[in-house]
Protein backbone atom coordinates (compact mmCIF):
# COMPACT_ATOMS: atom_id res chain seq x y z
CA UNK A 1 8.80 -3.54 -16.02
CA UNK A 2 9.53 -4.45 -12.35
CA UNK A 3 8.62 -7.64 -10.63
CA UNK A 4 7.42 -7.62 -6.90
CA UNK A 5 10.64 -8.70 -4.44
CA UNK A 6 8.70 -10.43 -1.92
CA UNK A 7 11.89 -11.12 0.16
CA UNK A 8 12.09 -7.05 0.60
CA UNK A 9 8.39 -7.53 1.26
CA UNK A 10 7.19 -5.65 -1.91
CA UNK A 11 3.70 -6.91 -3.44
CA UNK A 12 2.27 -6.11 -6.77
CA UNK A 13 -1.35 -5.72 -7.38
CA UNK A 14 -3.26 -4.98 -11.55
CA UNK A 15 -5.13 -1.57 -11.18
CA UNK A 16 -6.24 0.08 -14.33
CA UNK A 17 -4.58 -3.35 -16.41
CA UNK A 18 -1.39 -1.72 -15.54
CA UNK A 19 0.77 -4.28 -13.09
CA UNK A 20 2.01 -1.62 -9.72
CA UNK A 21 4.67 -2.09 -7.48
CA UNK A 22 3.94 -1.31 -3.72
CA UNK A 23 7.99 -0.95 -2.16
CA UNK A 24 7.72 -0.24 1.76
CA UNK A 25 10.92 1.42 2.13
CA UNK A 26 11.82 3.67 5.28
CA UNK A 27 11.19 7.04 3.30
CA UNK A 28 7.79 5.73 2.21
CA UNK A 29 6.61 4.65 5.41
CA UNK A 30 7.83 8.09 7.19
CA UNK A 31 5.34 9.76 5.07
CA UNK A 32 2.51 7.29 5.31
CA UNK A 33 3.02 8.09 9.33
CA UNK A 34 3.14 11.54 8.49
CA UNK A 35 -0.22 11.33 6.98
CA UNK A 36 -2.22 8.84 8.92
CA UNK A 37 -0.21 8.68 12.24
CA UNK A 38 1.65 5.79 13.76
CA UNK A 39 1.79 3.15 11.64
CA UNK A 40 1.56 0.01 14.88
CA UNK A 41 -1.69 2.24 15.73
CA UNK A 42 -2.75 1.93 11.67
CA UNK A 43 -2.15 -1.90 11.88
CA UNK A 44 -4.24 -2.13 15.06
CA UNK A 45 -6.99 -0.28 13.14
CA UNK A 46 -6.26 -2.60 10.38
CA UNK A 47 -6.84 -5.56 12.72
CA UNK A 48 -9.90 -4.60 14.09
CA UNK A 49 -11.50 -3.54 10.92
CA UNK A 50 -11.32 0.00 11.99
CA UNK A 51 -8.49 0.94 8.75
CA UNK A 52 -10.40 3.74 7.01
CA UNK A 53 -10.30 3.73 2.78
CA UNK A 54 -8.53 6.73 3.12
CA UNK A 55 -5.57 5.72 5.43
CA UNK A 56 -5.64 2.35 3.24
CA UNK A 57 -4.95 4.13 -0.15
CA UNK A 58 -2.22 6.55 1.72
CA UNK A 59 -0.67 3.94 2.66
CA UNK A 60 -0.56 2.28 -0.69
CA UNK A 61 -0.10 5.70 -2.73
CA UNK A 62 3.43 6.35 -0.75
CA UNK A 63 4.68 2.37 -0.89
CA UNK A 64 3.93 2.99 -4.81
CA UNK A 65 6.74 2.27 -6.69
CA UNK A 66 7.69 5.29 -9.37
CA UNK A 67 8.53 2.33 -11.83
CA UNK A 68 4.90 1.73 -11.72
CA UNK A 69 4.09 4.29 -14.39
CA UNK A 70 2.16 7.36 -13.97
CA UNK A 71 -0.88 7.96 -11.79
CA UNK A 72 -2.38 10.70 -10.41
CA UNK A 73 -3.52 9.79 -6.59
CA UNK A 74 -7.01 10.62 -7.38
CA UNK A 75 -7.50 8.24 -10.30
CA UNK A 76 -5.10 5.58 -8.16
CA UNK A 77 -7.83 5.83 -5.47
CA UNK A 78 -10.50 5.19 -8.12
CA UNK A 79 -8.87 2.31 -9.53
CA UNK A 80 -8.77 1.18 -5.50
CA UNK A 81 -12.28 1.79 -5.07
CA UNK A 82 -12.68 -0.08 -8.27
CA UNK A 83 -11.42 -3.31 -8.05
CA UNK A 84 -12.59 -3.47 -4.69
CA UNK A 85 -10.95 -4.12 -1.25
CA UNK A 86 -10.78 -7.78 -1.45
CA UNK A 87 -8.31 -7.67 -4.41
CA UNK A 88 -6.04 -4.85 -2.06
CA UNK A 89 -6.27 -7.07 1.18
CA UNK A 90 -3.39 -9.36 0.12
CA UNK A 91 -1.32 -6.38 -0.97
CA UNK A 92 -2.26 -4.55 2.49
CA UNK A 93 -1.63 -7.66 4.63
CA UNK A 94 2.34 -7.52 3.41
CA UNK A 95 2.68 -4.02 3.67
CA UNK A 96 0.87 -4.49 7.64
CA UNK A 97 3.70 -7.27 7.79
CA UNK A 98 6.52 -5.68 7.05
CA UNK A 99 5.58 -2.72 9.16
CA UNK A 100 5.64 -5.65 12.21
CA UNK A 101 8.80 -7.53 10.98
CA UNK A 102 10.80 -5.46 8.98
CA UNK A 103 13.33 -7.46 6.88
């Protein structure tokens, strides 16, 4: 099992009792963008309150890690949905971060 590397700005989050790694690497963040646009204008949305569930779970569906076990996206959205968007805010705060920082 994989631990979150919060110096490469990864964050870990329990959905379904099953501990997931979310990895922002270059290749997962090109196709976040290539599904909900610019990422600085998705972290503006995220600012103002304006990030839409959907653009929120794309963007956590392609950080997933692959170490993180198997998941289809519609039961990973489910198990978002589930545990509510106050448990994913930390997890989408890092992921915003690293998008403004890098590492």
């Amino acid at each position: 099992m994989s631990v979150a590397n919060v110096l490469r700005g990864e964050a870990s989050l329990v959905l379904g009792g099953v501990e997931r790694i979310f990895r922002p690497t270059f290749a997962a963040l090109v196709a976040a963008e290539g599904e909900i646009g610019p990422l600085f204008a998705a972290v503006e949305r995220a600012a103002a309150g304006h990030l839409k569930l959907d653009e929120l779970v794309a963007l956590l569906w392609h950080t997933l890690s692959p170490d993180s076990g198997p998941l289809t996206r519609e039961k990973f959205a489910d198990a978002i949905v589930e545990i509510g968007l106050a448990a994913v805010t930390p997890v989408l705060k890092t992921l915003l971060t690293q998008v403004l920082q890098g590492r």
